[in-house]
N, C-alpha and C. Protein backbone atom coordinates (compact mmCIF):
# COMPACT_ATOMS: atom_id res chain seq x y z
N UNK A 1 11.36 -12.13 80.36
CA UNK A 1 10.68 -11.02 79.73
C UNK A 1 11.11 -10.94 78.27
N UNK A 2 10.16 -10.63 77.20
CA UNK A 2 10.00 -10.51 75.86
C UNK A 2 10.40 -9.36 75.73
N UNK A 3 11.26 -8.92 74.55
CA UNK A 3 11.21 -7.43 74.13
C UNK A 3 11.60 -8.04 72.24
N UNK A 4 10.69 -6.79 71.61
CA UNK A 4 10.86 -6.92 70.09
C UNK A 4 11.34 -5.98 69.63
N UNK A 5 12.09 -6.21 68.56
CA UNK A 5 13.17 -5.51 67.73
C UNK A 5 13.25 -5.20 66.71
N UNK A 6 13.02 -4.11 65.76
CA UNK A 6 12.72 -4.06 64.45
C UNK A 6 14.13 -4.01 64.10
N UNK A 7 14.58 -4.00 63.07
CA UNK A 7 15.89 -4.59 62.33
C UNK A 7 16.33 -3.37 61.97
N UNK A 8 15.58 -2.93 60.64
CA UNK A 8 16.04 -2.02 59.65
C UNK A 8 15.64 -0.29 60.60
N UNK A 9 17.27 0.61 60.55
CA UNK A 9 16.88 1.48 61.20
C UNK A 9 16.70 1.31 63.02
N UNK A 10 16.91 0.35 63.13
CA UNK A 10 16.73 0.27 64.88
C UNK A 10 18.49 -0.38 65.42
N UNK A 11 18.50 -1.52 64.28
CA UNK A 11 19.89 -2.33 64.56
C UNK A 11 21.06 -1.96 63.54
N UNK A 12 19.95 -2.46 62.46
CA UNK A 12 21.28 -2.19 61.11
C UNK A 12 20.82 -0.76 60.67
N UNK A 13 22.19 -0.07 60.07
CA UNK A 13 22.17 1.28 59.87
C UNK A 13 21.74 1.47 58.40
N UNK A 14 20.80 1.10 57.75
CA UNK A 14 20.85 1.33 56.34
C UNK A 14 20.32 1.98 56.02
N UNK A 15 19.92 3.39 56.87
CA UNK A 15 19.24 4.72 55.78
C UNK A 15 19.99 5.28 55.13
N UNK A 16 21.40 5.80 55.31
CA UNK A 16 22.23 6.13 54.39
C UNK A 16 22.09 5.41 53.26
N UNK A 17 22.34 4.31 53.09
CA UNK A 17 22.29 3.40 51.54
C UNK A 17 21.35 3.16 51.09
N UNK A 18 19.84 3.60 52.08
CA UNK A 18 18.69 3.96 51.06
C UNK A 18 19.43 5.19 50.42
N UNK A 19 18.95 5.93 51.08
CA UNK A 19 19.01 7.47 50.56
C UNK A 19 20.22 7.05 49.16
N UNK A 20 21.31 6.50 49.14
CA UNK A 20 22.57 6.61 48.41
C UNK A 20 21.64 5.75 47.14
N UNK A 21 20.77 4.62 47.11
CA UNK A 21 20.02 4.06 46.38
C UNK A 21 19.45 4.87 45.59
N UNK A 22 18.13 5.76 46.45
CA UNK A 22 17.40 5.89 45.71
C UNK A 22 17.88 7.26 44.87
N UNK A 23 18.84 8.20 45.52
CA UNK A 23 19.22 9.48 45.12
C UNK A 23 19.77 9.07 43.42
N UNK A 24 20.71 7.45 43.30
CA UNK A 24 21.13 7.35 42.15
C UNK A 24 20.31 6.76 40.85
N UNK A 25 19.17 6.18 41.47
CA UNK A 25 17.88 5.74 40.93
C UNK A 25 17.27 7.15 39.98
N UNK A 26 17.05 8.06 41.27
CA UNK A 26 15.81 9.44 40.73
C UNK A 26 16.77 10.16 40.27
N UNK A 27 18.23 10.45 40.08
CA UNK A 27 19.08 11.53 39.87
C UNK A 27 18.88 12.63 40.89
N UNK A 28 18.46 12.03 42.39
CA UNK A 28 18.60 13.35 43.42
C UNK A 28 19.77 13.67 44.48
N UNK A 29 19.73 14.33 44.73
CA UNK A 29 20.75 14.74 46.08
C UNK A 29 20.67 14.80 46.94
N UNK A 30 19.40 13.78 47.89
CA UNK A 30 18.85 14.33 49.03
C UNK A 30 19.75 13.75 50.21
N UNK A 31 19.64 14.49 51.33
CA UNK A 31 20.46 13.88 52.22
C UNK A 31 19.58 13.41 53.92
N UNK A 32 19.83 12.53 54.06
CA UNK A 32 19.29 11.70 55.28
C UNK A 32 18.16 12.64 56.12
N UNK A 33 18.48 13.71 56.27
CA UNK A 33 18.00 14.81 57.09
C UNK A 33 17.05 15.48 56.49
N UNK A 34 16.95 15.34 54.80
CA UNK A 34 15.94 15.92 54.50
C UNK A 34 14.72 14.88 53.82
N UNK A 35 14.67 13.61 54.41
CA UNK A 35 14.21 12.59 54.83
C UNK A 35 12.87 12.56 55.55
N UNK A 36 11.55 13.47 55.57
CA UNK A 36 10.84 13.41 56.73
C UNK A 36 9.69 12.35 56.71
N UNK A 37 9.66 11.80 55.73
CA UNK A 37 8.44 10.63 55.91
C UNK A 37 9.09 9.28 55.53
N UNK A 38 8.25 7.89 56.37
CA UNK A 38 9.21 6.49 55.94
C UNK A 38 9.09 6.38 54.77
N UNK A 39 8.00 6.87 54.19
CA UNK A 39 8.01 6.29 52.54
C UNK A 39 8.52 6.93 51.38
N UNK A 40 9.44 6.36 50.98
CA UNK A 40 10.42 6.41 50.21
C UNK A 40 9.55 6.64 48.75
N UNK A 41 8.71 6.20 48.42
CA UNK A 41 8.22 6.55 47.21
C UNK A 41 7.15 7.67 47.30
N UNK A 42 7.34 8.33 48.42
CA UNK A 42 6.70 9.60 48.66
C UNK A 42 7.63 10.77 48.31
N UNK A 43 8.57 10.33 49.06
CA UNK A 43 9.99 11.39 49.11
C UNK A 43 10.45 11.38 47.73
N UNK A 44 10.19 10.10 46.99
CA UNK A 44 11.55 10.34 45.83
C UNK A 44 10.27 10.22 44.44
N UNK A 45 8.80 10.84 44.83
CA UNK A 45 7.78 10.92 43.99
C UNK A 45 7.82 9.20 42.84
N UNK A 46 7.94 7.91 43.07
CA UNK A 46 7.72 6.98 42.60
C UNK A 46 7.27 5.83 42.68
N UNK A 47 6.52 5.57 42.05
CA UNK A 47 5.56 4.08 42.06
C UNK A 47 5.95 3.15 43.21
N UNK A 48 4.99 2.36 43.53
CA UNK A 48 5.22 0.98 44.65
C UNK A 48 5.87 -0.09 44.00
N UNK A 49 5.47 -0.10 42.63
CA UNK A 49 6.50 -1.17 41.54
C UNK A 49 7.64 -0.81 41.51
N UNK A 50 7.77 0.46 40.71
CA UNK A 50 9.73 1.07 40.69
C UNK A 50 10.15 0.76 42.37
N UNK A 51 9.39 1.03 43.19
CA UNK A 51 10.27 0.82 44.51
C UNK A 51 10.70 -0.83 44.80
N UNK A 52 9.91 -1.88 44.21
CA UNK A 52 9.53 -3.02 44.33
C UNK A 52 11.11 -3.51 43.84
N UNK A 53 10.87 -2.92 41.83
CA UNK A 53 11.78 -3.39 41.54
C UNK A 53 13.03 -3.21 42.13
N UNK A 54 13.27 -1.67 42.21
CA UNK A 54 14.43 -1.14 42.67
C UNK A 54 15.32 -1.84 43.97
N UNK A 55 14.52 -2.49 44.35
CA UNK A 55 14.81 -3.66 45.47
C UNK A 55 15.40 -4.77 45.72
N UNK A 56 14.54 -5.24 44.37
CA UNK A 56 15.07 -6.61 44.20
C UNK A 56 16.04 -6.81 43.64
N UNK A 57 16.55 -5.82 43.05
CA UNK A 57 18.01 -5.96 42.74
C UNK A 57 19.17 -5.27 43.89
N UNK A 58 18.83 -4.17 44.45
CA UNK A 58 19.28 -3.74 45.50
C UNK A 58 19.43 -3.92 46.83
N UNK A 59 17.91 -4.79 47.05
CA UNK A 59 17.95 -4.92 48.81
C UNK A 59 19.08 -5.99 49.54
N UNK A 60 19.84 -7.11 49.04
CA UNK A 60 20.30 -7.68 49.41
C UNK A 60 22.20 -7.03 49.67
N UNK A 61 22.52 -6.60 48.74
CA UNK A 61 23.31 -5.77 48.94
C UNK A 61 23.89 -4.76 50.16
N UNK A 62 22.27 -3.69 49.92
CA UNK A 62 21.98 -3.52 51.08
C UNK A 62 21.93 -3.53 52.54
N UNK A 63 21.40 -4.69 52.63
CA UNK A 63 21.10 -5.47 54.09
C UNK A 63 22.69 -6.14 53.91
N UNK A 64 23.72 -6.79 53.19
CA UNK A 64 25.32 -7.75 53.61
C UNK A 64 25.68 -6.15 54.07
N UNK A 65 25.74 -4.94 53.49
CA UNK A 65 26.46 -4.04 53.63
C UNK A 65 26.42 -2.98 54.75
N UNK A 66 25.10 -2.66 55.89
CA UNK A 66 24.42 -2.52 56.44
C UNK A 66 25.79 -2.12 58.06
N UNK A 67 25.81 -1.10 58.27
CA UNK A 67 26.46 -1.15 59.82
C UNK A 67 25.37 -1.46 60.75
N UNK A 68 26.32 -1.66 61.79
CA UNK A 68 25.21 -1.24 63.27
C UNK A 68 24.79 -0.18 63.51
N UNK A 69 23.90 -0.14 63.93
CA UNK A 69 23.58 1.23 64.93
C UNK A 69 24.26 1.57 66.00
N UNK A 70 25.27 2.49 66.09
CA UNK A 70 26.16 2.37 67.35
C UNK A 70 25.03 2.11 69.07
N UNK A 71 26.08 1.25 69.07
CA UNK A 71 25.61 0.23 70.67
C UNK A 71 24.54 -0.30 70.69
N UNK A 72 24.30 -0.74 69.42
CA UNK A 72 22.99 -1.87 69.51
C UNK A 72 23.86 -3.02 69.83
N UNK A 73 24.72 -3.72 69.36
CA UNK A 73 25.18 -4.89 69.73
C UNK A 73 25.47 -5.37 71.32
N UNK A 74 26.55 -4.35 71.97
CA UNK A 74 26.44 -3.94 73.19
C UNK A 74 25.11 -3.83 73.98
N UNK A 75 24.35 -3.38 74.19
CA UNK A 75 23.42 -3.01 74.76
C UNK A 75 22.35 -4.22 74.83
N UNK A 76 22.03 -4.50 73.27
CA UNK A 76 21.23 -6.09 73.26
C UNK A 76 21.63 -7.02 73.88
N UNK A 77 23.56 -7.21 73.79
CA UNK A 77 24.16 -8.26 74.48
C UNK A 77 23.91 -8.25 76.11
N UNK A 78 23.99 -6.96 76.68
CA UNK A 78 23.50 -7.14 77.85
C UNK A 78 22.08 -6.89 78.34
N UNK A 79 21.42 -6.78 77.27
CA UNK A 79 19.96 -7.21 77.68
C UNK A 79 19.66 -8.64 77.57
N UNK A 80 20.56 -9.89 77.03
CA UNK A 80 20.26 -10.84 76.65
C UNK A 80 20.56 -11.13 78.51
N UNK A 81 22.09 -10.65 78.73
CA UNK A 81 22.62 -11.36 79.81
C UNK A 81 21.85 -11.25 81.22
N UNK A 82 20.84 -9.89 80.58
CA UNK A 82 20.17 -9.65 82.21
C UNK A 82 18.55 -10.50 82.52
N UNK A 83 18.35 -11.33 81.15
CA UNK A 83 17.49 -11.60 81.41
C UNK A 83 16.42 -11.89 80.17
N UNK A 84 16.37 -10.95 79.48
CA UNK A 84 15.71 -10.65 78.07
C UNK A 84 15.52 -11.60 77.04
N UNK A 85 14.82 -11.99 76.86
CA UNK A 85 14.26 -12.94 74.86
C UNK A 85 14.01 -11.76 74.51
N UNK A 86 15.41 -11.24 73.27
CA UNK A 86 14.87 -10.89 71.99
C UNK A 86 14.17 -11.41 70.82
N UNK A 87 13.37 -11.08 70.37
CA UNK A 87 12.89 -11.08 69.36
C UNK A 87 13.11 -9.96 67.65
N UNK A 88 13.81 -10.39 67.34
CA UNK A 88 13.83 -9.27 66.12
C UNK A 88 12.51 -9.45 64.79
N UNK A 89 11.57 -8.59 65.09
CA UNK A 89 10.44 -8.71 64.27
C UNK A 89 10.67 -6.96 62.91
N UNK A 90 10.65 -7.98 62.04
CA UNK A 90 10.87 -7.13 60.75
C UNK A 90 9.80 -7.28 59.92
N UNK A 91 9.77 -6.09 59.07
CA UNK A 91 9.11 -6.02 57.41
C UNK A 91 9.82 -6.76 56.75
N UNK A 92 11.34 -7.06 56.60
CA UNK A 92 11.75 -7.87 55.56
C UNK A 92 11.27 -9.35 54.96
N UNK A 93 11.36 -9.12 53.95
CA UNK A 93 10.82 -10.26 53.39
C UNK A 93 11.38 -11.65 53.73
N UNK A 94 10.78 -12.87 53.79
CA UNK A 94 11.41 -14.13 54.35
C UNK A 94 12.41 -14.76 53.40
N UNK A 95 12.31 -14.00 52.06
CA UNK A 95 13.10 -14.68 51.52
C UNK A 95 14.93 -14.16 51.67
N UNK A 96 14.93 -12.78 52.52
CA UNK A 96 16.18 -12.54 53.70
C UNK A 96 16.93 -13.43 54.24
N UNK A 97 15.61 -14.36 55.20
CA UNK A 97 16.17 -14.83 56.23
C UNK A 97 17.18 -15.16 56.36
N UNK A 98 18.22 -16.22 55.03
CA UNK A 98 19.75 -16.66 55.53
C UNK A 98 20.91 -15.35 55.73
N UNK A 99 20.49 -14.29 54.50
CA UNK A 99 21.62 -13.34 54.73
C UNK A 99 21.50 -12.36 56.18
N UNK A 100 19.84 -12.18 56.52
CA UNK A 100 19.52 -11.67 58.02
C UNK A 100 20.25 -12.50 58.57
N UNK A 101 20.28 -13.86 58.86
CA UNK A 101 20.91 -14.79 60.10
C UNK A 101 22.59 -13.98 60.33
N UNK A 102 22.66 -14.46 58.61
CA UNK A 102 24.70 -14.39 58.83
C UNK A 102 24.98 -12.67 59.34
N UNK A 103 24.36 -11.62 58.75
CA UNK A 103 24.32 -10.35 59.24
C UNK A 103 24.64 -10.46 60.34
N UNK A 104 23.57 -10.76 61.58
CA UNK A 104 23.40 -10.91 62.47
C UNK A 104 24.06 -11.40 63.63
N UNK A 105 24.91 -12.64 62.73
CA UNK A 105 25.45 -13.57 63.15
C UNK A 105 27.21 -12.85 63.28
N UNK A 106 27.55 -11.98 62.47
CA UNK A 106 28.81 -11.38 62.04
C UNK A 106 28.92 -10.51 62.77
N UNK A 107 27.61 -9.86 62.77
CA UNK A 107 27.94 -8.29 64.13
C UNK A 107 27.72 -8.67 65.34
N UNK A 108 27.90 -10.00 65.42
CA UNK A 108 27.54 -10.27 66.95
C UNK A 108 26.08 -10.21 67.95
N UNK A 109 25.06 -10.01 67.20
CA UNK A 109 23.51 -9.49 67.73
C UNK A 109 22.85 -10.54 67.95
N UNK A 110 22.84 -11.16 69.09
CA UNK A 110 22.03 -12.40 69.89
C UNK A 110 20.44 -12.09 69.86
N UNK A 111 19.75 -13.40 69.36
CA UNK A 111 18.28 -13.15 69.28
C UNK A 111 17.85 -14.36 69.69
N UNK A 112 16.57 -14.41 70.27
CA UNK A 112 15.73 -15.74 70.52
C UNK A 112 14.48 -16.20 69.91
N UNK A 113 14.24 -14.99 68.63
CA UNK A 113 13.91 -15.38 67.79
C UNK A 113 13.67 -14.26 66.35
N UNK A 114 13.42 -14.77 65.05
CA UNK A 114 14.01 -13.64 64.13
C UNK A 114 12.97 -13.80 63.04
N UNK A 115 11.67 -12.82 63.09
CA UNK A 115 10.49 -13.12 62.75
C UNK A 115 10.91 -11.97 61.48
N UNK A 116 10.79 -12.26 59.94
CA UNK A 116 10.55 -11.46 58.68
C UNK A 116 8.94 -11.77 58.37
N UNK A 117 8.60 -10.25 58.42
CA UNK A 117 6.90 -10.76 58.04
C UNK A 117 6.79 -10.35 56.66
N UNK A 118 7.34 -9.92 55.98
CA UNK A 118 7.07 -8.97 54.90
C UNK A 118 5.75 -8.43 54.73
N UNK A 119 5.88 -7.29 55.51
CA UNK A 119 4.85 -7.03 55.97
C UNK A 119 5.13 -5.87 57.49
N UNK A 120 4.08 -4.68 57.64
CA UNK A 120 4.65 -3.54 58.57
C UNK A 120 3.76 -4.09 59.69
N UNK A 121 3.07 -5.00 59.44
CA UNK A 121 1.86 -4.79 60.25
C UNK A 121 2.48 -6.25 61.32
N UNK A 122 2.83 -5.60 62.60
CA UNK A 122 3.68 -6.48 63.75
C UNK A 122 3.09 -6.97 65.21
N UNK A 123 1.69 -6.15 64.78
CA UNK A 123 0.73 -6.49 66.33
C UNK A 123 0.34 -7.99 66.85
N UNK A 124 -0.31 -8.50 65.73
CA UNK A 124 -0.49 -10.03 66.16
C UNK A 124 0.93 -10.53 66.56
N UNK A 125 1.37 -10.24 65.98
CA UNK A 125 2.67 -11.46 66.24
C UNK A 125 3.11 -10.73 67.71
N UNK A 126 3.11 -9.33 68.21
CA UNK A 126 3.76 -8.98 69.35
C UNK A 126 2.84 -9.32 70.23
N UNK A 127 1.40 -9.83 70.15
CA UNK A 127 0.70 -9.82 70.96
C UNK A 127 0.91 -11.38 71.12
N UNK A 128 1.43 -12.01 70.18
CA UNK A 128 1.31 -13.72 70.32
C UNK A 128 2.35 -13.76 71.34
N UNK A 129 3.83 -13.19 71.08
CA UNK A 129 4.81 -13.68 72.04
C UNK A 129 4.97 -12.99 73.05
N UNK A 130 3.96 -12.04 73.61
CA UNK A 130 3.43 -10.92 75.06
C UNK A 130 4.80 -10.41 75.47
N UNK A 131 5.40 -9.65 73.75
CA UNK A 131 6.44 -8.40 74.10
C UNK A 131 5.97 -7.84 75.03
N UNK A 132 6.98 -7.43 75.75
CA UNK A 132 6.70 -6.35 76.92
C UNK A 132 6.86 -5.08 76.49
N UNK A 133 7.87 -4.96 75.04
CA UNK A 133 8.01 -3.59 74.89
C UNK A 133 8.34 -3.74 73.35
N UNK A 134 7.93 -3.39 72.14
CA UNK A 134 8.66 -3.37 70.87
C UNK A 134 9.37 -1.88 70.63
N UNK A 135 10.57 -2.18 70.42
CA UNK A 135 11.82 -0.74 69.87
C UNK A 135 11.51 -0.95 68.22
N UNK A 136 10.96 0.45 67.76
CA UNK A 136 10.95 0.52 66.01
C UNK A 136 10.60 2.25 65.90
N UNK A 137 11.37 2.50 64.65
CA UNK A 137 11.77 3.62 64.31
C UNK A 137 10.46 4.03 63.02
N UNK A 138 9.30 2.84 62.57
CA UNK A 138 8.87 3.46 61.88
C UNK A 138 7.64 4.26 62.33
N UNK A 139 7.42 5.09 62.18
CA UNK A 139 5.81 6.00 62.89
C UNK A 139 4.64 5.47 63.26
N UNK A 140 4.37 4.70 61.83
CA UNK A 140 2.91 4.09 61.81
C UNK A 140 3.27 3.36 62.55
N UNK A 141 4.09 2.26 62.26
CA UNK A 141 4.08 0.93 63.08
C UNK A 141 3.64 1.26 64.58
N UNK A 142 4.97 2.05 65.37
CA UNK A 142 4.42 2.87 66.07
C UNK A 142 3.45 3.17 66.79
N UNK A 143 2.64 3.64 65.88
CA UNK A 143 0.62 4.26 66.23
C UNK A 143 0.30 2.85 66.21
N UNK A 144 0.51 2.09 65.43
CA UNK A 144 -0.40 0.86 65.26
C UNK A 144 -0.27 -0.09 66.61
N UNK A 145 1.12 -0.03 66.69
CA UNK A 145 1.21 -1.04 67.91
C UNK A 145 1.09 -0.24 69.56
N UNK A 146 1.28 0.88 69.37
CA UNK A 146 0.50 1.85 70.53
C UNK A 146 -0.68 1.52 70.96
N UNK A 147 -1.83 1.64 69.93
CA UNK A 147 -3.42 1.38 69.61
C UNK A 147 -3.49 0.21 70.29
N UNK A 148 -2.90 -0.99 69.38
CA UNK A 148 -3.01 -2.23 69.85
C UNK A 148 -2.89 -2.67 71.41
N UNK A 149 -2.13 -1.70 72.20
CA UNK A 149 -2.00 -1.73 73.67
C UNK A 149 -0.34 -2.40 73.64
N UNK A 150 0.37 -2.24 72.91
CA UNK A 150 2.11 -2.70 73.28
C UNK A 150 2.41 -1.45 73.38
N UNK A 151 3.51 -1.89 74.61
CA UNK A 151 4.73 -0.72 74.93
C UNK A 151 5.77 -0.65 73.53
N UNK A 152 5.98 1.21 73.54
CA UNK A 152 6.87 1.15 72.33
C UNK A 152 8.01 2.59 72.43
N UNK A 153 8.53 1.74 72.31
CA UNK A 153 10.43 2.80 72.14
C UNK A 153 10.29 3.18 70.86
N UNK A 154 10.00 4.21 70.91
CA UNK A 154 10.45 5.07 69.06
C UNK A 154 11.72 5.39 68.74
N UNK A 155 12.76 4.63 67.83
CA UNK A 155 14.04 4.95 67.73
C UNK A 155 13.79 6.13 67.09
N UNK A 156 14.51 7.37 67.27
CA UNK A 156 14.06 8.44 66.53
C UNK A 156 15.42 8.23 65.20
N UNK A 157 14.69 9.24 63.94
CA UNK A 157 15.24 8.87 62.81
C UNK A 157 14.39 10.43 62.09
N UNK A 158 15.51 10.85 60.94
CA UNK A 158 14.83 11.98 60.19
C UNK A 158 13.55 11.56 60.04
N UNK A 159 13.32 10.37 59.76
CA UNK A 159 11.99 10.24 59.09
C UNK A 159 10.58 10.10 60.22
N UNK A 160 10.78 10.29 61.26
CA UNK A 160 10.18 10.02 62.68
C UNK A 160 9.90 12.07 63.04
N UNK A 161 11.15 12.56 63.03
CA UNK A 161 11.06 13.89 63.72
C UNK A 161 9.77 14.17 64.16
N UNK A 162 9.72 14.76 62.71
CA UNK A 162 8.46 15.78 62.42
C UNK A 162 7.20 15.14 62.50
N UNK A 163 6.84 14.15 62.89
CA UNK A 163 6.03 13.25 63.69
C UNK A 163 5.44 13.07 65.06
N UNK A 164 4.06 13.76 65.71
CA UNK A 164 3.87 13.77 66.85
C UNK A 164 3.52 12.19 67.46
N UNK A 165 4.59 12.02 68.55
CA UNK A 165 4.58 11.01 69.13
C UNK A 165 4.64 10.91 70.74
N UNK A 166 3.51 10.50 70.79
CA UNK A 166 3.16 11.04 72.75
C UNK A 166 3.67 9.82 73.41
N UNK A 167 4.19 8.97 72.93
CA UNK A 167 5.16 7.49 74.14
C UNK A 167 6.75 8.16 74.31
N UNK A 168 7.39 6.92 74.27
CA UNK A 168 8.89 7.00 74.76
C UNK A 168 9.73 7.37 73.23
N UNK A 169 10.38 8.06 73.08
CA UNK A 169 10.88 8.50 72.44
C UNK A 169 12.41 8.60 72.42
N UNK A 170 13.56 8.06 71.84
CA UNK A 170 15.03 7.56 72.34
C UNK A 170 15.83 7.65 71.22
N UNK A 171 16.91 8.09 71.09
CA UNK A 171 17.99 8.89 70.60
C UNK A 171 19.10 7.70 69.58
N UNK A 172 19.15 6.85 71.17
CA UNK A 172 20.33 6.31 70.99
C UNK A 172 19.93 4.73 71.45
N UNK A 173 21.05 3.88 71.48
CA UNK A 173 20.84 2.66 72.26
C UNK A 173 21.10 3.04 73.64
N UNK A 174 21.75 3.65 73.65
CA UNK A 174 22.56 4.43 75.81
C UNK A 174 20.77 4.50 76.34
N UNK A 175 19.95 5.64 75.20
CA UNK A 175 19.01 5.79 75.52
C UNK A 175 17.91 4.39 75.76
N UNK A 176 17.85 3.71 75.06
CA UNK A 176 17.06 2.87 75.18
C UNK A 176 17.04 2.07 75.91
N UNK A 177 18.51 1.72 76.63
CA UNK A 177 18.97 0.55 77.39
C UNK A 177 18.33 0.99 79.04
N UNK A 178 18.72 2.56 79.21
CA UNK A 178 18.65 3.08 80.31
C UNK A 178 17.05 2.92 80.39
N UNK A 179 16.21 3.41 79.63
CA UNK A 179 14.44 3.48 80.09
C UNK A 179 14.55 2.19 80.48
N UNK A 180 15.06 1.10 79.50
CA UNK A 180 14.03 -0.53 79.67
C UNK A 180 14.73 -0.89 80.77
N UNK A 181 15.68 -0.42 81.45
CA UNK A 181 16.52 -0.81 83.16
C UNK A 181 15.50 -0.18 83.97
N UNK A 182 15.46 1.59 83.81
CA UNK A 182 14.20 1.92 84.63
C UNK A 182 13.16 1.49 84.67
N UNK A 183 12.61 0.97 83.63
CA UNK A 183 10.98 0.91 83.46
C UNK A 183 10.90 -0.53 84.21
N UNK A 184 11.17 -1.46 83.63
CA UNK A 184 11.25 -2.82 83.91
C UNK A 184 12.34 -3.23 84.46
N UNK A 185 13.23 -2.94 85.26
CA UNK A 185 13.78 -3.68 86.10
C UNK A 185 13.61 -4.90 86.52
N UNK A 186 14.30 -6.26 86.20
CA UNK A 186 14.07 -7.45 87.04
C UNK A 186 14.53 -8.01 88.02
């Protein structure tokens, strides 16, 4: 059985070091919680370029510096052992991929395969490798891959809350591990 994995926000913990980014970028003070939409150049009122640039000097940083999500490592590890092909399917750009590997590779997070689309849009590709279930914290994606007919774990996140979302909805990894044992059992 297939299950897909969004990276940013699901595994690695890097909304704090957005927020710490962009707060020193705009001169703001905002804090994680007052966070309610994914887009960052909504929240911090600035261009798709300033966000672009602001990136390319920042995102790599970023992503080496990045914690886990408590008990993603754990939890994946024994979803690998019970059975599971992960897939970690991301927005990040491909030109990531070596520092994603070593990330990955350092916190211990076993994958069977590690798709950067740059790019939000994750349906074809979940429909190519017949995920059984994609875990991602961003909304749209979310709706999109709902629509599309994939099962979907919403990691919840400030930026999710205030967001009506009628699927599975999950806290934690404890949480997530426990549905995909209930739901799909093998």
């Amino acid at each position: 059985m297939r299950i897909g994995i969004d990276l940013d926000g699901t595994i690695a913990d890097n909304f704090d070091l957005l927020v710490q980014t962009f707060n020193e970028y705009c001169g703001k003070s905002l804090q994680g919680k007052d966070i309610k939409q994914y887009s960052l150049c909504k929240t911090y009122n600035i261009t798709e370029e300033e966000f672009n640039r602001l990136m390319d000097k920042k995102e790599e940083g970023i992503i080496m510096s990045s914690p886990l999500i408590p008990f993603a490592r754990e939890k994946i590890n024994q979803l690998v052992k019970e059975g599971w092909e992960v897939h970690i399917i991301t927005a990040r750009h491909p030109k990531y991929r070596d520092i994603t590997e070593n990330w990955l590779q350092n916190k211990g997070v076993p994958y069977s395969g590690l798709h950067l689309l740059n790019s939000h849009d994750k349906l074809e590709l979940c429909r190519e490798l017949k995920v059984r279930c994609m875990i991602e914290d961003n909304v749209h994606n979310a709706y999109q891959l709902a629509d599309g007919g994939v099962n979907v774990i919403l990691f919840e996140a400030p930026h999710n809350k205030c967001w009506p979302w009628q699927g599975i909805r999950c806290r934690s990894w404890l949480e997530i591990y426990q549905y995909i044992v209930n739901q799909w059992h093998s």
